[in-house]
PDB file of N, CA and C in Angstrom:
ATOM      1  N   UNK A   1       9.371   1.031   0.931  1.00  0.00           N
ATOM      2  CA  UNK A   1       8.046   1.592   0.815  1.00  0.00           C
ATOM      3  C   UNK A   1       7.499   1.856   2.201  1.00  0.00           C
ATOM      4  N   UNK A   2       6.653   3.275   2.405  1.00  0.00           N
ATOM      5  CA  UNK A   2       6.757   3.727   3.803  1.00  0.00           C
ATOM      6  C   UNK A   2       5.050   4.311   3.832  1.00  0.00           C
ATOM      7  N   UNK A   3       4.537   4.048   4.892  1.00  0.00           N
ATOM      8  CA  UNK A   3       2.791   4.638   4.928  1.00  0.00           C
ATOM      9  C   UNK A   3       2.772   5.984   4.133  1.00  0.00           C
ATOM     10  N   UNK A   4       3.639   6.406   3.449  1.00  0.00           N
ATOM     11  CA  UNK A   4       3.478   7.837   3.050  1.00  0.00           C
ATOM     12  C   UNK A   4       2.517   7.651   2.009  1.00  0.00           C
ATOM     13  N   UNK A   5       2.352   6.108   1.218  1.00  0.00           N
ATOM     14  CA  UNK A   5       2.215   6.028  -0.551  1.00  0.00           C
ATOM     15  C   UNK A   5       0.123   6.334  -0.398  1.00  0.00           C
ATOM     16  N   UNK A   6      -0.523   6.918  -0.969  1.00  0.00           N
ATOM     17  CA  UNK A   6      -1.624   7.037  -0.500  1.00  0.00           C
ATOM     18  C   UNK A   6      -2.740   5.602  -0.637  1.00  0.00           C
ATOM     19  N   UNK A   7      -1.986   4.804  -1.611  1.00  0.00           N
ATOM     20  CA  UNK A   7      -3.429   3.336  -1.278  1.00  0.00           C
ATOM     21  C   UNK A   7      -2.252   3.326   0.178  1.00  0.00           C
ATOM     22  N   UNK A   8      -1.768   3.301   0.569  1.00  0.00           N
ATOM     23  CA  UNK A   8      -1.139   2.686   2.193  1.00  0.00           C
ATOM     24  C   UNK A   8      -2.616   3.635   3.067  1.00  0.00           C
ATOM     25  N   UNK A   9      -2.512   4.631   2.887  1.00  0.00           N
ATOM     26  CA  UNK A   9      -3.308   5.739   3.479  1.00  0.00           C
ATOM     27  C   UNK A   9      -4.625   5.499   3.915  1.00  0.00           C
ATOM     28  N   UNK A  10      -5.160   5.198   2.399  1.00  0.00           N
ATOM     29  CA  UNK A  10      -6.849   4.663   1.997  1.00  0.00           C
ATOM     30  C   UNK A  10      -6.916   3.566   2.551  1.00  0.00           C
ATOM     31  N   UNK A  11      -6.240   2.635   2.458  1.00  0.00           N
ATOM     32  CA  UNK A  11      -6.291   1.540   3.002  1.00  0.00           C
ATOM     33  C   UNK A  11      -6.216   1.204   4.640  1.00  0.00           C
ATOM     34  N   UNK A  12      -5.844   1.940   5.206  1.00  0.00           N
ATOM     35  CA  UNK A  12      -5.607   2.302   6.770  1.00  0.00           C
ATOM     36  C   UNK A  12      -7.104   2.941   6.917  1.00  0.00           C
ATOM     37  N   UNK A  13      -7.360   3.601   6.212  1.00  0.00           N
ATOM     38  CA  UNK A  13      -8.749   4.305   6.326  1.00  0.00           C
ATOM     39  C   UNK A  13      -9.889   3.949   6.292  1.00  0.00           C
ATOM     40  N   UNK A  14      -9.868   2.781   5.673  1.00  0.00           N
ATOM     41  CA  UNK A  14     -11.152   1.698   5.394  1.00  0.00           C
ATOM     42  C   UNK A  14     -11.094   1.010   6.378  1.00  0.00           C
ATOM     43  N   UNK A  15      -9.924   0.371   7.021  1.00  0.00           N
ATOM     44  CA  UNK A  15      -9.781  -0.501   8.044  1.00  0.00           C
ATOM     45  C   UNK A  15      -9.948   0.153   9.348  1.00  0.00           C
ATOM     46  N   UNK A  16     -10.008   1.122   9.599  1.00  0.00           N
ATOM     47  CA  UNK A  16      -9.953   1.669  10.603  1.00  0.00           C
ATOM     48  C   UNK A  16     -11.839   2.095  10.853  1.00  0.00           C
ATOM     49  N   UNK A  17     -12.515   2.438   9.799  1.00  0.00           N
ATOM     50  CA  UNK A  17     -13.794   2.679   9.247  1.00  0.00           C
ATOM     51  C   UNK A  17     -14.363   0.894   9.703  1.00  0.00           C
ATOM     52  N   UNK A  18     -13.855   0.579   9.244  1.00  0.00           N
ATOM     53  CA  UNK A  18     -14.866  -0.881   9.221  1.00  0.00           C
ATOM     54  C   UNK A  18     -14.291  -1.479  10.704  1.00  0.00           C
ATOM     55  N   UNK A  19     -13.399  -1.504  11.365  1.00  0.00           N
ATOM     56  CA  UNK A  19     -13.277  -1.851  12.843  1.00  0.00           C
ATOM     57  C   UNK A  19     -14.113  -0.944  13.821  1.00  0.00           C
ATOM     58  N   UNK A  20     -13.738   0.550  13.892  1.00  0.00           N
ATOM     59  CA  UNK A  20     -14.175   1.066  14.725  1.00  0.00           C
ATOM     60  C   UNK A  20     -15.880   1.572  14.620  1.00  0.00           C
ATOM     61  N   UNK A  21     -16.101   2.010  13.412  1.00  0.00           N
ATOM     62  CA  UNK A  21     -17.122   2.335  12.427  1.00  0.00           C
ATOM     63  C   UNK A  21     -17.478   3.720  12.555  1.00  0.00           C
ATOM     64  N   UNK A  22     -18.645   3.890  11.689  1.00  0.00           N
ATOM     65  CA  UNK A  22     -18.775   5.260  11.563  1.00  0.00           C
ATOM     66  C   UNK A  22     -18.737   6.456  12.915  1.00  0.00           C
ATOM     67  N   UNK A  23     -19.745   5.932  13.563  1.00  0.00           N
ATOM     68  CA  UNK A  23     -19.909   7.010  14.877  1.00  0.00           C
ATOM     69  C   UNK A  23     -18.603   7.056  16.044  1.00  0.00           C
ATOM     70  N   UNK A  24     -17.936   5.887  15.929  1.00  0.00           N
ATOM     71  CA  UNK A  24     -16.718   6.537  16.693  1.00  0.00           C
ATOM     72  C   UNK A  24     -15.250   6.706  16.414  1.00  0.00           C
ATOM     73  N   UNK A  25     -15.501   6.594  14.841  1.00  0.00           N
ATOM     74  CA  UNK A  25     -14.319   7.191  14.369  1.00  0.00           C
ATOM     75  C   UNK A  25     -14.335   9.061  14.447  1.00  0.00           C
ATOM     76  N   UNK A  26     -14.990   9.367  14.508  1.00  0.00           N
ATOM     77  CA  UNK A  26     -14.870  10.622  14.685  1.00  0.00           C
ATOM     78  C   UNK A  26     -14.551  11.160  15.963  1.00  0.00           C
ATOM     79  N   UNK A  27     -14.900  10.614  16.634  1.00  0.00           N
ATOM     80  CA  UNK A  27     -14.836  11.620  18.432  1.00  0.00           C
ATOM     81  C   UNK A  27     -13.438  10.515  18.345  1.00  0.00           C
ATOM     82  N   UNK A  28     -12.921   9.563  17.908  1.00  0.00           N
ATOM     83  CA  UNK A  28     -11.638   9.056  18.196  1.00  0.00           C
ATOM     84  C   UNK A  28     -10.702  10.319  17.462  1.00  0.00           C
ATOM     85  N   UNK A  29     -10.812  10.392  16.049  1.00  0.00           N
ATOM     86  CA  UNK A  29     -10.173  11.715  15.632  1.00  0.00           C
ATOM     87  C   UNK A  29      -9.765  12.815  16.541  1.00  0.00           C
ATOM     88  N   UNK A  30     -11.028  12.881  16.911  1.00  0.00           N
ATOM     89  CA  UNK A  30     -11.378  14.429  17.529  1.00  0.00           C
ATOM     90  C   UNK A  30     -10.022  14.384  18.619  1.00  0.00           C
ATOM     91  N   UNK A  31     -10.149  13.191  19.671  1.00  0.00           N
ATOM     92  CA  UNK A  31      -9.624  12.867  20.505  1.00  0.00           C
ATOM     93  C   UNK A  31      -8.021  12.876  20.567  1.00  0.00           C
ATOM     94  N   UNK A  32      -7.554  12.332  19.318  1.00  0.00           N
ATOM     95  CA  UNK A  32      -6.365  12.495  18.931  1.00  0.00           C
ATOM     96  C   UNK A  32      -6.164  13.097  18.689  1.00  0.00           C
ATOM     97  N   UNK A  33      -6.709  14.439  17.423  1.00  0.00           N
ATOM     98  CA  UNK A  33      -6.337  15.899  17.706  1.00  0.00           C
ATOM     99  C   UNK A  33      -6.032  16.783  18.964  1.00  0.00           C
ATOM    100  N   UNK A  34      -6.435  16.624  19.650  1.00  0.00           N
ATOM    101  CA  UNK A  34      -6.477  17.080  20.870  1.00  0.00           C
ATOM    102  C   UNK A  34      -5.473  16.419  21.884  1.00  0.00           C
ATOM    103  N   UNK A  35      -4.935  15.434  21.769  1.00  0.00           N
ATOM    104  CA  UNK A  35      -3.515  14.745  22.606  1.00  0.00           C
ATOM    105  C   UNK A  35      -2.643  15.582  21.953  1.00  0.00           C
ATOM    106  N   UNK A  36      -2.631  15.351  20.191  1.00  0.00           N
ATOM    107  CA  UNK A  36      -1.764  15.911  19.448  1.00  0.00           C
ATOM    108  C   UNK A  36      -1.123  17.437  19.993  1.00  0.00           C
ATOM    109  N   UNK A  37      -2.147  18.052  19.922  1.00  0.00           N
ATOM    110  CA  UNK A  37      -2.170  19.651  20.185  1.00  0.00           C
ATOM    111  C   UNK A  37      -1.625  20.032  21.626  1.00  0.00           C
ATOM    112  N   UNK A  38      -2.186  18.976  22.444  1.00  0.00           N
ATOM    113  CA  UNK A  38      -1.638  19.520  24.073  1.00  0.00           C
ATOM    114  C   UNK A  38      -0.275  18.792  24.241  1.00  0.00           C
ATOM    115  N   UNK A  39       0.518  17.972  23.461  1.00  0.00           N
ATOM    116  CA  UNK A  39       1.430  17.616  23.491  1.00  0.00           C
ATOM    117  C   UNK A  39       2.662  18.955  23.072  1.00  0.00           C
ATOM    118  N   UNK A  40       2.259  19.247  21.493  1.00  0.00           N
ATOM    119  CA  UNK A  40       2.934  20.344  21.012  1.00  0.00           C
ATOM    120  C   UNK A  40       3.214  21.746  21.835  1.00  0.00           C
ATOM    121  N   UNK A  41       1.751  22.207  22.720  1.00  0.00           N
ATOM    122  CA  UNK A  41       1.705  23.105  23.534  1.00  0.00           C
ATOM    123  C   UNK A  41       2.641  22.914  24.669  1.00  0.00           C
ATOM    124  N   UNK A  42       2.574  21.346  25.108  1.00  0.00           N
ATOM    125  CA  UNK A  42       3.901  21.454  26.261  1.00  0.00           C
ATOM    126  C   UNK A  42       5.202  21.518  25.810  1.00  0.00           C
ATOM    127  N   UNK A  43       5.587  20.677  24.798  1.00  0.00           N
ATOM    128  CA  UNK A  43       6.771  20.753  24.145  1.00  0.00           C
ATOM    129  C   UNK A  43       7.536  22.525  23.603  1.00  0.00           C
ATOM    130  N   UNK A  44       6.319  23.170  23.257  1.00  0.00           N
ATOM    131  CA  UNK A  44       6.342  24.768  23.311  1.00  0.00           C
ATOM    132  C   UNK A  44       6.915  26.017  24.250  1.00  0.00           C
ATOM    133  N   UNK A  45       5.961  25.120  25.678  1.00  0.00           N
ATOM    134  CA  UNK A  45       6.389  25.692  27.229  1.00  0.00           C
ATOM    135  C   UNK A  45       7.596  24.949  27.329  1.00  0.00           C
ATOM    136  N   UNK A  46       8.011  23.914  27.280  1.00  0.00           N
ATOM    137  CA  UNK A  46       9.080  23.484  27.767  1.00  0.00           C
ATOM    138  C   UNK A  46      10.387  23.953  27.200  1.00  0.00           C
ATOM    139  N   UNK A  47      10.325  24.742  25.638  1.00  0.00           N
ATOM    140  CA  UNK A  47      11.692  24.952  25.241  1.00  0.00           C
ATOM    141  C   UNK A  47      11.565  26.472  25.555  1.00  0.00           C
ATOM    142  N   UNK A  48      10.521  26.966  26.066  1.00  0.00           N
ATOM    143  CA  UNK A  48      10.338  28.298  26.091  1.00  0.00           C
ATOM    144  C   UNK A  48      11.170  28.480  27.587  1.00  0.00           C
ATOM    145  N   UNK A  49      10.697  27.627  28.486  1.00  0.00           N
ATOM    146  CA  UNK A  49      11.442  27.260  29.710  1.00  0.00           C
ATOM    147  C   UNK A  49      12.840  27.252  29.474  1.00  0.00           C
ATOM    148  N   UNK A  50      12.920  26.211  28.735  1.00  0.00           N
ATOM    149  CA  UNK A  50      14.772  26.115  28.735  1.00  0.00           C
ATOM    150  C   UNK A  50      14.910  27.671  28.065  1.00  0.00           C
ATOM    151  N   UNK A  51      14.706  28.185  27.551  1.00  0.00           N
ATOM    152  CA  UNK A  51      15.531  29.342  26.461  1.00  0.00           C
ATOM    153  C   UNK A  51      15.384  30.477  27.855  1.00  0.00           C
ATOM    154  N   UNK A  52      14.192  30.238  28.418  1.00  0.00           N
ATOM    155  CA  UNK A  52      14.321  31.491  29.683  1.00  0.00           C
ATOM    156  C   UNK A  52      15.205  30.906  30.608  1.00  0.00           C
ATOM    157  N   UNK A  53      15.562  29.817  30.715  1.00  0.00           N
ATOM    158  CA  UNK A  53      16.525  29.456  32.127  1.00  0.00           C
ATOM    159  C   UNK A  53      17.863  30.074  31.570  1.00  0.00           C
ATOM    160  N   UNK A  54      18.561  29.049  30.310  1.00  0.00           N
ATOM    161  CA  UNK A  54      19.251  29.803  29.464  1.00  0.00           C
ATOM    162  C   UNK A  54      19.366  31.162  29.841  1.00  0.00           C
ATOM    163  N   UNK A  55      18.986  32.188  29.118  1.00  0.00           N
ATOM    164  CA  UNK A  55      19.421  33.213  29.477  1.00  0.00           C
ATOM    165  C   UNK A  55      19.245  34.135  30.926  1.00  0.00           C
ATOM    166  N   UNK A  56      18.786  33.462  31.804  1.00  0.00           N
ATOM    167  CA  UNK A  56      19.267  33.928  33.401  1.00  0.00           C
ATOM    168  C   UNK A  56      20.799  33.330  33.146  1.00  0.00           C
ATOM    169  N   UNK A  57      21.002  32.684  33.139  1.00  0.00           N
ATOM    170  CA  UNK A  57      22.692  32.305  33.523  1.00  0.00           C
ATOM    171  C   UNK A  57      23.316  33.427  32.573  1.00  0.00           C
ATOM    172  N   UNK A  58      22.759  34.135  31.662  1.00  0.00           N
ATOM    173  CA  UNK A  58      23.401  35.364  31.350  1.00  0.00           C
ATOM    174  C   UNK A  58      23.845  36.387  32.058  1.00  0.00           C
ATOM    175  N   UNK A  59      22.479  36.631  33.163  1.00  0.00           N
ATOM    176  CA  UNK A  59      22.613  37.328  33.455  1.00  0.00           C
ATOM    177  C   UNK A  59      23.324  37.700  34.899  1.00  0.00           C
ATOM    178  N   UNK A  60      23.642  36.745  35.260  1.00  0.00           N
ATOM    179  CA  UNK A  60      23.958  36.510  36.945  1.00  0.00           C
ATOM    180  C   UNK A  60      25.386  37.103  36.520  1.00  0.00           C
ATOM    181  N   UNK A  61      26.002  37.638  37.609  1.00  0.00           N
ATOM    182  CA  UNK A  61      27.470  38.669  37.486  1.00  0.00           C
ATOM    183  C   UNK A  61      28.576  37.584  37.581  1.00  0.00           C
ATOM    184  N   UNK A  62      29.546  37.549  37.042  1.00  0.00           N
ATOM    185  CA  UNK A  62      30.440  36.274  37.054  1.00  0.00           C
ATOM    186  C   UNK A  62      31.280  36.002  38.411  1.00  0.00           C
ATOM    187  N   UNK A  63      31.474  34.775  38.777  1.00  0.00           N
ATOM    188  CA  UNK A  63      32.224  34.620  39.782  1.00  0.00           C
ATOM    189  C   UNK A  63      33.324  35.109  39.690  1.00  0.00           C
ATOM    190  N   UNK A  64      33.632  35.346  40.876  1.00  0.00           N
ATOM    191  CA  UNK A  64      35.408  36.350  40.935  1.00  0.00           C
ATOM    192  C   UNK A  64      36.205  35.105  41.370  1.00  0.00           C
ATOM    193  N   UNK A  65      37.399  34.977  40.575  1.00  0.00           N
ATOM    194  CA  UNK A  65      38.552  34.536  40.985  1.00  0.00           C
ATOM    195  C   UNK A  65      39.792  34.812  41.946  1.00  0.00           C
ATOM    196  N   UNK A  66      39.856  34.114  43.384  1.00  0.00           N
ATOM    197  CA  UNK A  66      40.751  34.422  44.566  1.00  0.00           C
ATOM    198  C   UNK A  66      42.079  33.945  43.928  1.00  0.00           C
TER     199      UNK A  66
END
């Protein structure tokens, strides 16, 4: 059994409600959306990086064999 089941969910949700409480569970949200998102965005640039490095080594003329 894995946090997927939704009382796991609700229950994380209340606890998290009654520790942190109302007014800063939200800008904590907010906050984590926003790690979330600039994480994905680098992970984005970074394979975009590799796929452009990648294909320069296409393009370079092949070494000649003496």
């Amino acid at each position: 059994m894995g946090i997927e089941s939704p009382v796991h969910l609700l229950f994380i949700a209340v606890v998290a409600l009654v520790v942190l409480g109302p007014k800063k569970l939200p800008a904590l949200a907010r906050a984590l959306g926003e790690g979330i998102r600039e994480f994905r965005q680098s992970l984005d640039a970074g394979a975009q990086d590799a796929e452009l490095k990648a294909g320069q080594g296409d393009e370079q003329s092949p070494r000649q064999l003496d």
